[in-house]
C-alpha atoms as a PDB file:
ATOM      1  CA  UNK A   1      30.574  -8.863 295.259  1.00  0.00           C
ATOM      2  CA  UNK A   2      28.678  -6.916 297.913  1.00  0.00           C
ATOM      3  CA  UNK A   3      26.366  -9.411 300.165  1.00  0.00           C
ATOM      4  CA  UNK A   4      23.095  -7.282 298.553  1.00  0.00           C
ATOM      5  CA  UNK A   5      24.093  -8.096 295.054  1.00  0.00           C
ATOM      6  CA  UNK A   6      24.619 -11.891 296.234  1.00  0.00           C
ATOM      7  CA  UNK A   7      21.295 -11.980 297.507  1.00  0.00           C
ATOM      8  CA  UNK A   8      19.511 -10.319 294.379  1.00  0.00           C
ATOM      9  CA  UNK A   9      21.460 -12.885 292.506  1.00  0.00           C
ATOM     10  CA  UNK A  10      20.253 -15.550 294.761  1.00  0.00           C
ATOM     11  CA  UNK A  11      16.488 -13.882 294.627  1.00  0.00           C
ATOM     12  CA  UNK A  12      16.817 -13.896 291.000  1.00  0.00           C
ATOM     13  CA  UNK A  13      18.028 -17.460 290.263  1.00  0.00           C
ATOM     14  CA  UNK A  14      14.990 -18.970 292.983  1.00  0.00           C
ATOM     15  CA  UNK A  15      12.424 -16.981 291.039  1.00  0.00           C
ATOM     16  CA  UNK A  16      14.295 -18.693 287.832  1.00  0.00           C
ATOM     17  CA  UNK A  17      13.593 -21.944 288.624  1.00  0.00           C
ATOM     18  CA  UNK A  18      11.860 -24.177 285.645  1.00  0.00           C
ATOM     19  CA  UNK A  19       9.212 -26.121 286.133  1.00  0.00           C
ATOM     20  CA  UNK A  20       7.101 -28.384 282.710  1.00  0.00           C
ATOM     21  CA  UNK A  21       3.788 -29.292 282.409  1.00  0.00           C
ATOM     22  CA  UNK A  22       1.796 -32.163 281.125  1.00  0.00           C
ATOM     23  CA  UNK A  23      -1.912 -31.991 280.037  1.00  0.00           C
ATOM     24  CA  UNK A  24      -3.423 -35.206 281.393  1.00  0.00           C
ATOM     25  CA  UNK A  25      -7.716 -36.206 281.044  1.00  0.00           C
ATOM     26  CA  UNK A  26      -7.393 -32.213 280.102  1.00  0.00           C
ATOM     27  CA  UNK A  27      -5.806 -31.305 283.662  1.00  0.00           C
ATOM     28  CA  UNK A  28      -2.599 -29.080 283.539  1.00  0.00           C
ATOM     29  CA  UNK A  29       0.049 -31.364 286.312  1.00  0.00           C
ATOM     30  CA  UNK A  30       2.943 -29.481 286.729  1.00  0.00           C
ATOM     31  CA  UNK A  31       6.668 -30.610 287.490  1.00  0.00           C
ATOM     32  CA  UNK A  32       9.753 -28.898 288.943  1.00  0.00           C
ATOM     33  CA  UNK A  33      12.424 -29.276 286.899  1.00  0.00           C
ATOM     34  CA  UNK A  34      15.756 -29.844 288.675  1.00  0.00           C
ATOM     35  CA  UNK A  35      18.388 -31.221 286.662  1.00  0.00           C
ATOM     36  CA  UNK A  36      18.568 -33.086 283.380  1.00  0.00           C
ATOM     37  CA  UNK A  37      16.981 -36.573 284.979  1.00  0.00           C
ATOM     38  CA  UNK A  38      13.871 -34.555 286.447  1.00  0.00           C
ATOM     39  CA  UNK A  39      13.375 -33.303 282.861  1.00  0.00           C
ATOM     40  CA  UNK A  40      14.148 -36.701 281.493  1.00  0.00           C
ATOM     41  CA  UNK A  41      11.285 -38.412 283.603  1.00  0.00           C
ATOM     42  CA  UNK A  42       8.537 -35.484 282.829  1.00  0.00           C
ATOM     43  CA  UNK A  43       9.286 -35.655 278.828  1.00  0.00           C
ATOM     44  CA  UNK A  44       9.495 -39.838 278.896  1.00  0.00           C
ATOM     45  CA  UNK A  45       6.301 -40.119 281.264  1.00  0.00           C
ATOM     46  CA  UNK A  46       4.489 -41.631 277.730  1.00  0.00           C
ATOM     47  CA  UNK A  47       7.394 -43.721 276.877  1.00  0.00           C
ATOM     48  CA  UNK A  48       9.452 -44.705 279.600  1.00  0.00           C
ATOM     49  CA  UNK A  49       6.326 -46.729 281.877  1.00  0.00           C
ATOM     50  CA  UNK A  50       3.073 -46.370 279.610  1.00  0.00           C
ATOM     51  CA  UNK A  51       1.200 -49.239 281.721  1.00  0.00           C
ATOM     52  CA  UNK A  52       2.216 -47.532 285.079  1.00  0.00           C
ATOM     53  CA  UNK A  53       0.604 -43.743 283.464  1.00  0.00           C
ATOM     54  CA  UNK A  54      -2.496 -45.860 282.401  1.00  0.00           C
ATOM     55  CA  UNK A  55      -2.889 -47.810 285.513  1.00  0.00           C
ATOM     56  CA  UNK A  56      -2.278 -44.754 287.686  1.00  0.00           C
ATOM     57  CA  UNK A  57      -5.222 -42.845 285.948  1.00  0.00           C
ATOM     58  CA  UNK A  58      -7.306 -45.705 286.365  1.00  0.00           C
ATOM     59  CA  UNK A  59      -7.486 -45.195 290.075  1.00  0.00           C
ATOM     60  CA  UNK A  60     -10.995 -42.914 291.474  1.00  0.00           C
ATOM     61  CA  UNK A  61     -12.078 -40.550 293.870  1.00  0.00           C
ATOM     62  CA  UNK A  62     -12.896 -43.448 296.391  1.00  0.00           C
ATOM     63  CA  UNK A  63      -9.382 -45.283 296.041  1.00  0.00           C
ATOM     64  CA  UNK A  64      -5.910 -45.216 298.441  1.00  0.00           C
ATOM     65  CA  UNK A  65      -2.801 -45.453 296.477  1.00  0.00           C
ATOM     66  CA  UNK A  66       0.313 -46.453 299.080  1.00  0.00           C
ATOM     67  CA  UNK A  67       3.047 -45.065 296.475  1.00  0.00           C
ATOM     68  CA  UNK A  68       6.222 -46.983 297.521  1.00  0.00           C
ATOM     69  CA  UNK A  69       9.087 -45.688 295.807  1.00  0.00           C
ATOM     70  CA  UNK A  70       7.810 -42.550 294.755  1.00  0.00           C
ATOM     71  CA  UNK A  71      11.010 -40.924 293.512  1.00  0.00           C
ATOM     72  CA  UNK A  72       9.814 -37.102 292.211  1.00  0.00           C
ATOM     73  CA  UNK A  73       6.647 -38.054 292.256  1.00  0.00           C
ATOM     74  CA  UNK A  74       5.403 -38.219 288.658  1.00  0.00           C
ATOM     75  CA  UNK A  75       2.396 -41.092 289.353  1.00  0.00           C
ATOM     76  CA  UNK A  76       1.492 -39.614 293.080  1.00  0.00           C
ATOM     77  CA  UNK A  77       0.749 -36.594 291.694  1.00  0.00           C
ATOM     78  CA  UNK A  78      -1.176 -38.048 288.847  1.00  0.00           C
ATOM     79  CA  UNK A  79      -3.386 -40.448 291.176  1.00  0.00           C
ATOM     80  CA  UNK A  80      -4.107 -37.442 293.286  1.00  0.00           C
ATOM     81  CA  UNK A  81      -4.649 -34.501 291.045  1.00  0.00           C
ATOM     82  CA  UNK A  82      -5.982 -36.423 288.176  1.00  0.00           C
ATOM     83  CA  UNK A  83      -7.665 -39.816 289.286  1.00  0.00           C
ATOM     84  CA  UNK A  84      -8.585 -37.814 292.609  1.00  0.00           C
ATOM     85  CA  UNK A  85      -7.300 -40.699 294.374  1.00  0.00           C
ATOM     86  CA  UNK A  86      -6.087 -40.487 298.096  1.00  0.00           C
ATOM     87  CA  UNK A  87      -2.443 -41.231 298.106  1.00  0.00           C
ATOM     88  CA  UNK A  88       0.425 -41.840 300.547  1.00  0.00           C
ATOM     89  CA  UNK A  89       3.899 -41.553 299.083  1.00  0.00           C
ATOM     90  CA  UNK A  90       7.345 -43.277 300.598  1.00  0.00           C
ATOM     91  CA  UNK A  91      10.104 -41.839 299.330  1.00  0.00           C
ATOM     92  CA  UNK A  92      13.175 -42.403 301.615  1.00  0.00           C
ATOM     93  CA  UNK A  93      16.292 -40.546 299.289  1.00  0.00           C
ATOM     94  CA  UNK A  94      17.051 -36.896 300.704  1.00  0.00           C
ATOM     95  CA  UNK A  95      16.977 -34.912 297.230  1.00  0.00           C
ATOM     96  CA  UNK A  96      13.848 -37.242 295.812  1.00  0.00           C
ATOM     97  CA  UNK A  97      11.836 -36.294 299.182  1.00  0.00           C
ATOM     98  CA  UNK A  98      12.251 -32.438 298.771  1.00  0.00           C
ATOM     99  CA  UNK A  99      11.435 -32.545 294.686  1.00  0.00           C
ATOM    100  CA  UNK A 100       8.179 -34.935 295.726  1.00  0.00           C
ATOM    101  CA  UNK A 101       7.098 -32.660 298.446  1.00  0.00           C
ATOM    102  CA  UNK A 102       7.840 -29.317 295.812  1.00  0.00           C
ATOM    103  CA  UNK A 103       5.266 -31.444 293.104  1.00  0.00           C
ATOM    104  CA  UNK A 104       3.177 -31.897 295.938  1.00  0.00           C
ATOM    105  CA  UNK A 105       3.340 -28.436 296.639  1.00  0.00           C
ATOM    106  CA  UNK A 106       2.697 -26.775 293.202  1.00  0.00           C
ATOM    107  CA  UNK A 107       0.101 -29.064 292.246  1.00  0.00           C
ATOM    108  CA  UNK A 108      -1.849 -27.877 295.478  1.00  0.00           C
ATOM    109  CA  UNK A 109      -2.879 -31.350 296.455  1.00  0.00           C
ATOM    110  CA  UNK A 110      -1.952 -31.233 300.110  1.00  0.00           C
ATOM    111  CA  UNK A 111      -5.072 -32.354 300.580  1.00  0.00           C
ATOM    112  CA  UNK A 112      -4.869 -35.452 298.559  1.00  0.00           C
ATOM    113  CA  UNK A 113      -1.316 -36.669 299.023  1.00  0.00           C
ATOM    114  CA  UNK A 114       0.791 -36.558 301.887  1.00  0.00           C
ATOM    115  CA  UNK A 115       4.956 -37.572 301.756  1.00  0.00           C
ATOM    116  CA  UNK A 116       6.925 -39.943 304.212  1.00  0.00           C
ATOM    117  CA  UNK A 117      10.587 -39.888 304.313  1.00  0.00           C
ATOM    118  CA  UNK A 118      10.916 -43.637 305.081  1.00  0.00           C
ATOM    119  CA  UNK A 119      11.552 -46.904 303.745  1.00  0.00           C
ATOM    120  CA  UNK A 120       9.329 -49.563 302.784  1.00  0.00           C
ATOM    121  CA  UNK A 121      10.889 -52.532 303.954  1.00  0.00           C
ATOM    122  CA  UNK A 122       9.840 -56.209 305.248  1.00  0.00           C
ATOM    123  CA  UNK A 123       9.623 -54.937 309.063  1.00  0.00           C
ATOM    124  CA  UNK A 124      10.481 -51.354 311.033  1.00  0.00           C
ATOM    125  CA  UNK A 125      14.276 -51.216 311.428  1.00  0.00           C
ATOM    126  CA  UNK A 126      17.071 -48.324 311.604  1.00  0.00           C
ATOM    127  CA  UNK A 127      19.851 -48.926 308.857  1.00  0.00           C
ATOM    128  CA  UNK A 128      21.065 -47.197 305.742  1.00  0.00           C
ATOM    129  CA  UNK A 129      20.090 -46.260 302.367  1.00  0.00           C
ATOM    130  CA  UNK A 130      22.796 -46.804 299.959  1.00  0.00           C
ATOM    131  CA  UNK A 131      22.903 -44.254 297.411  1.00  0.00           C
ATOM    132  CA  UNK A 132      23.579 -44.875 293.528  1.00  0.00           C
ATOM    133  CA  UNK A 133      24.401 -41.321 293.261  1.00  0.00           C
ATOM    134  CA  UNK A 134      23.479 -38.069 295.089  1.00  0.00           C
ATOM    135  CA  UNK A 135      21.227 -36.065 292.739  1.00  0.00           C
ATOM    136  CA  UNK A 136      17.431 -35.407 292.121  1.00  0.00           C
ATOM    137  CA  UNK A 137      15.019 -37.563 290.507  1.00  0.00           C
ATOM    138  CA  UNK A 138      17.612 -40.566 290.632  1.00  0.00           C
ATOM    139  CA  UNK A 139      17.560 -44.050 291.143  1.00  0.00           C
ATOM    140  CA  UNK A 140      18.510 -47.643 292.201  1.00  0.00           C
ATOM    141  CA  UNK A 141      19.168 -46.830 296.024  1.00  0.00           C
ATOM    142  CA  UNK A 142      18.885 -49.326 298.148  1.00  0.00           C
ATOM    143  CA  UNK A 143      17.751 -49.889 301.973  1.00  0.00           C
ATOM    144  CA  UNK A 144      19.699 -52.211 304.242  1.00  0.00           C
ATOM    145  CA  UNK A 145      22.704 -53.375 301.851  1.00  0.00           C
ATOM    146  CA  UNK A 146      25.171 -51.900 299.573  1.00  0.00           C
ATOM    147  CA  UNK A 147      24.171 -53.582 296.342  1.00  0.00           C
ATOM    148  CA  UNK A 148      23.124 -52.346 293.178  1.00  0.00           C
ATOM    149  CA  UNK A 149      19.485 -52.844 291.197  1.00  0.00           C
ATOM    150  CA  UNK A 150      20.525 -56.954 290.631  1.00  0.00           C
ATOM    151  CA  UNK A 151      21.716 -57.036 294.064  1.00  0.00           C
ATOM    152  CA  UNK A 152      25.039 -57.500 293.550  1.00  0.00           C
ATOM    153  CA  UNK A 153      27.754 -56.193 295.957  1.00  0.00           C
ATOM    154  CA  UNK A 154      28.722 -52.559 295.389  1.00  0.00           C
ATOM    155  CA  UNK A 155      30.405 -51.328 298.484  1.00  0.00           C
ATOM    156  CA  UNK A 156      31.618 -47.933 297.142  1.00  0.00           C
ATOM    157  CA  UNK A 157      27.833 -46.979 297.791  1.00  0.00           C
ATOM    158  CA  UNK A 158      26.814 -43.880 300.310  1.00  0.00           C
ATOM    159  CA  UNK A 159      25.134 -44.867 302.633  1.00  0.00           C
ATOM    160  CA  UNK A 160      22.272 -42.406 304.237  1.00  0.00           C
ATOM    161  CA  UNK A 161      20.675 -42.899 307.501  1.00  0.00           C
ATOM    162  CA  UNK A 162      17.054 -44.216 307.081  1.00  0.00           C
ATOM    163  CA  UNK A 163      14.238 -45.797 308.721  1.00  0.00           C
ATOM    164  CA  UNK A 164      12.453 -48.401 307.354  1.00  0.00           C
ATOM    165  CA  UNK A 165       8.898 -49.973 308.231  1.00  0.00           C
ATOM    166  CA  UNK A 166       6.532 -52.461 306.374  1.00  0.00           C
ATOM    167  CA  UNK A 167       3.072 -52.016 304.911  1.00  0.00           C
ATOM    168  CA  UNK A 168       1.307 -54.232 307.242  1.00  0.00           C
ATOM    169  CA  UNK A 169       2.593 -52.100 310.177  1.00  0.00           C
ATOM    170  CA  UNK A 170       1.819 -48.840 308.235  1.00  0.00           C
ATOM    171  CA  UNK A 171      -1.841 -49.857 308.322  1.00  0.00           C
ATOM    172  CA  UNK A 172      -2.022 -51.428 311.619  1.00  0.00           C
ATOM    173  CA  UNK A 173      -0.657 -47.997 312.943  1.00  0.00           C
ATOM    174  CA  UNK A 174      -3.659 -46.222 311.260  1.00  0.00           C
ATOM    175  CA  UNK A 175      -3.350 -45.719 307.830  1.00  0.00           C
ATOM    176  CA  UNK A 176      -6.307 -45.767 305.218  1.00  0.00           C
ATOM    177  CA  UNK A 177      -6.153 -49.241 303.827  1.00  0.00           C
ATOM    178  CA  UNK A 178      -4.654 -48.823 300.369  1.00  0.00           C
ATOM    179  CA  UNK A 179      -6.915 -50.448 297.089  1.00  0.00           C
ATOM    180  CA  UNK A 180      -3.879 -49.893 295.204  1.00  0.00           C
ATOM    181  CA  UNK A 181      -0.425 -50.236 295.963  1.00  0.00           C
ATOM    182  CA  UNK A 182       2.759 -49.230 293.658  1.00  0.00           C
ATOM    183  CA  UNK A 183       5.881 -50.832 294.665  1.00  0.00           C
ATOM    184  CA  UNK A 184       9.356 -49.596 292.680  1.00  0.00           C
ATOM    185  CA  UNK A 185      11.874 -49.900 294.718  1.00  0.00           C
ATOM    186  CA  UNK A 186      14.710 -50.871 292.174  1.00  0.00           C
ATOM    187  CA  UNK A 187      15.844 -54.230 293.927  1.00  0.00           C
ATOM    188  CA  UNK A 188      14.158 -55.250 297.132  1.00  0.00           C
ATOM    189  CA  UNK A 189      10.924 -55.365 295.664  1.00  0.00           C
ATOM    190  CA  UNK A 190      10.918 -58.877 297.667  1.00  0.00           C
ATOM    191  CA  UNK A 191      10.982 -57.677 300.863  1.00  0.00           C
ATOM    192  CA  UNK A 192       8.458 -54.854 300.693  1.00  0.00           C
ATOM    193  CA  UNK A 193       5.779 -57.740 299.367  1.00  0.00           C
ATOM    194  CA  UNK A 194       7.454 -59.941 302.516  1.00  0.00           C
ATOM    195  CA  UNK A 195       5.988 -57.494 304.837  1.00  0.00           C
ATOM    196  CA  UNK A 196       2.572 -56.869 303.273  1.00  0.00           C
ATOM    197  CA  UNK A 197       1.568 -60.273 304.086  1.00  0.00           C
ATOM    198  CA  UNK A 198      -1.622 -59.135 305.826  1.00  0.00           C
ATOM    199  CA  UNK A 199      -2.736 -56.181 303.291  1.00  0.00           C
ATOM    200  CA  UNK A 200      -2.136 -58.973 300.449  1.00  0.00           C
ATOM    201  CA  UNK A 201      -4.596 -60.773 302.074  1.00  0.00           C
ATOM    202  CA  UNK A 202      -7.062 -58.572 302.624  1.00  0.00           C
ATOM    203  CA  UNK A 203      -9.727 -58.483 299.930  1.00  0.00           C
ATOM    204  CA  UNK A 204     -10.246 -54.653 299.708  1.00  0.00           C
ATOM    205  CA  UNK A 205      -6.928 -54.591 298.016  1.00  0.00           C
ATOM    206  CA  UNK A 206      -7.511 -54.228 294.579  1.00  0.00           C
ATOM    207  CA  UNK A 207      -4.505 -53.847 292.532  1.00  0.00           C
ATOM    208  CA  UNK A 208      -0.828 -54.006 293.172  1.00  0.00           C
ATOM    209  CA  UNK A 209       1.836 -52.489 290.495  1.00  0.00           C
ATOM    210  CA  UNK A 210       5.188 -54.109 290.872  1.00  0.00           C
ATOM    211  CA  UNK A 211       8.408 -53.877 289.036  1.00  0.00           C
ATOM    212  CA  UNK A 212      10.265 -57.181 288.776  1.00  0.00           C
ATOM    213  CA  UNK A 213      13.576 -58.536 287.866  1.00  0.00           C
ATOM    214  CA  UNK A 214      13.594 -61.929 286.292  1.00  0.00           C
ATOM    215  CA  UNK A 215      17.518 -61.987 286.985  1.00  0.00           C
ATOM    216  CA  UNK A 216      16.964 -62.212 291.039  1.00  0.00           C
ATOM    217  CA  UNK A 217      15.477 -65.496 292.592  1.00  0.00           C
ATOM    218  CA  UNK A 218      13.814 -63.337 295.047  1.00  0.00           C
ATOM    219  CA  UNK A 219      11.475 -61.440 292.002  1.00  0.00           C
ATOM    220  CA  UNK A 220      10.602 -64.975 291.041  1.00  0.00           C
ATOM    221  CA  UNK A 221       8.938 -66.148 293.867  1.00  0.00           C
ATOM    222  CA  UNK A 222       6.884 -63.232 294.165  1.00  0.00           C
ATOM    223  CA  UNK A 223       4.746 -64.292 292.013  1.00  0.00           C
ATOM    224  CA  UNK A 224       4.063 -67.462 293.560  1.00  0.00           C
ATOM    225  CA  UNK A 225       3.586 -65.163 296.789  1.00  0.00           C
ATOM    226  CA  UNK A 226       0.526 -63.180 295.105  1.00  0.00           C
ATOM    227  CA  UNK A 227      -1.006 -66.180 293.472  1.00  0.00           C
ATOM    228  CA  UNK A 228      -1.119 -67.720 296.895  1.00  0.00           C
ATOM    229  CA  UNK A 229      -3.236 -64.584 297.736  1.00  0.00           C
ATOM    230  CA  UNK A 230      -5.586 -64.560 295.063  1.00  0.00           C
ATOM    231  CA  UNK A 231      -3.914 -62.085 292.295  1.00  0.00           C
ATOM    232  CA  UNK A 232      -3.754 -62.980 288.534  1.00  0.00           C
ATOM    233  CA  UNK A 233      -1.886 -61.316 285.963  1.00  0.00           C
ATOM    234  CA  UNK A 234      -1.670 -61.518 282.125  1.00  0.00           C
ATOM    235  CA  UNK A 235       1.458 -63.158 281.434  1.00  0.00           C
ATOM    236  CA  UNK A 236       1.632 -61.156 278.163  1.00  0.00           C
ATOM    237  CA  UNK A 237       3.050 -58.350 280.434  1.00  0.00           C
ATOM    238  CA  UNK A 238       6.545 -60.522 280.371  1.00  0.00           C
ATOM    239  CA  UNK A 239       7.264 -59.902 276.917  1.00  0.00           C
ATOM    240  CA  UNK A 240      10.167 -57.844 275.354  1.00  0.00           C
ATOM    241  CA  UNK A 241       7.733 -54.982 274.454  1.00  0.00           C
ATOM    242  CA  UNK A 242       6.625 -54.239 278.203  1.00  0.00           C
ATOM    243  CA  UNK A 243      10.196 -53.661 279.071  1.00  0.00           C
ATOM    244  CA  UNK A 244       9.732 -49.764 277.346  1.00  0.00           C
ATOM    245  CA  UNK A 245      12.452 -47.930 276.929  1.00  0.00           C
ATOM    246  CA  UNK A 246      14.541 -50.429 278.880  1.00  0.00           C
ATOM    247  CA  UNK A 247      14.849 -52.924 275.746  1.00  0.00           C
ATOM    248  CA  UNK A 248      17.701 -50.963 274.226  1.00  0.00           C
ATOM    249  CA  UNK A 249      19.980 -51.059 277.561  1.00  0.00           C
ATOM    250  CA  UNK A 250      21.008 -54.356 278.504  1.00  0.00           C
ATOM    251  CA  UNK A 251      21.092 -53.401 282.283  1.00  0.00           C
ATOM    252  CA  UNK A 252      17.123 -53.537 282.528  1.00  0.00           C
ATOM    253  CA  UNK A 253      16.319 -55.902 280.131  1.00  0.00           C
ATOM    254  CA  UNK A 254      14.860 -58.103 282.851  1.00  0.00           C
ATOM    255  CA  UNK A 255      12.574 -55.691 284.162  1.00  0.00           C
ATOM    256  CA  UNK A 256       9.144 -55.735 284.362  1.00  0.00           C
ATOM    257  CA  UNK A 257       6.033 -53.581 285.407  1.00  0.00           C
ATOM    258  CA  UNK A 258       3.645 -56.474 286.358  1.00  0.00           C
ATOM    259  CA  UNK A 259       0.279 -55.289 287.565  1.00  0.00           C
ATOM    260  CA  UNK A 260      -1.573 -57.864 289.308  1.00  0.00           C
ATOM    261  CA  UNK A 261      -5.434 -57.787 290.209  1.00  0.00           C
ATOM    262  CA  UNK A 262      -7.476 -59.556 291.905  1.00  0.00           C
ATOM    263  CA  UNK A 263     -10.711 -60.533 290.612  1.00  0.00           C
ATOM    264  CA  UNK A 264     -13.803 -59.597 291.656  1.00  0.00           C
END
């Protein structure tokens, strides 16, 4: 094949690429559409984490979201192009980056929500992210250790290079201050709370979203750790039916979106 044939073939598959839509408060959000799991998380976004959608469009105009985990991006671009929120994303995987930046990009909110290719970890450090896989819109990596989602040894893991730095530093280094804070990070949940001590703290913090995993000791304590500074949550949110789609796979059938608030 002549090298002009490759590149109208080239030309031709780019212009190709799929993207899906969801209609949200009547605003069209739009998704690139990668591989099979990028699809999968656009189609399930009623299913798979219904309190994290609703909780997401709660947000307004005047809030800060600090999106930790953001994978693809599904609830940054949400809070931004629908709530109108401000949000910073931290997505530290390669592949997840470029398909949050591309949602960022199509959904013309570069005004409302910016991308950081970092960790979110208890304190700044250089180390690796250990990969569950290398493909868009996936999952369970983890910074620092090669363990999987329960934190259990799994040294076959990839390991990326990575930076990682905590919330308290991001805002001490000039950040908005976040009034709402999503933290997914698929296993060291713990130690992204361990360095937020003094945003916790802080009463302009409204809300904090957290996935938890009643099978590690570490997930346990936090909630002790935001009792101690001053969030509730309904304890209903522990039952079998908040687990979503999870219930039917045994692997997450400790996990939990918990959304804590503190009261006015």
């Amino acid at each position: 094949m002549q090298e002009q044939e490759v590149r109208a073939h080239l030309k031709e598959a780019e212009e190709k690429q799929m993207s899906a839509h969801v209609e949200l408060k009547g605003i069209n959000v739009d998704f690139a559409l990668t591989n099979a799991m990028s699809y999968y998380r656009v189609t399930s976004l009623h299913t798979k984490e219904p309190e994290t959608l609703a909780w997401a469009l709660s947000l307004g105009p005047d809030d800060v979201l600090f999106d930790v985990g953001a994978n693809m991006g599904l609830f940054t671009v949400i809070a931004a192009k629908v709530s109108g929120a401000q949000v910073f994303a931290f997505e530290p995987e390669s592949q997840n980056y470029s398909l949050l930046n591309k949602n960022i990009f199509i959904n013309k909110i570069t005004d409302k929500a910016c991308a950081y290719c970092v960790a979110i970890t208890e304190k700044f450090k250089f180390d690796k992210l250990f990969l569950s896989g290398f493909s868009f819109a996936g999952s369970c990596h983890q910074f620092g250790a090669p363990v999987d989602y329960n934190l259990v040894p799994h040294p076959e893991m990839l390991g990326q290079g990575c930076v990682g730095v905590s919330i308290d530093q991001l805002v001490e280094s000039g950040f908005p201050f976040p009034s709402y804070i999503k933290i997914d990070v698929d296993g060291f949940e713990h130690a992204v709370i361990a360095g937020a001590s003094n945003v916790l703290a802080d009463r302009r913090l409204k809300s904090v979203l957290l996935e938890v995993n009643k099978s590690i000791p570490q997930h346990v304590k936090m909630f002790d750790v935001m009792k101690g500074h001053g969030f509730v949550f309904d304890e209903a949110q522990m039952s079998e039916s908040n687990c979503g789609h999870r219930v039917n796979d045994p692997k997450f059938n400790q996990h939990y979106n918990v959304i804590f608030t503190r009261p006015a």
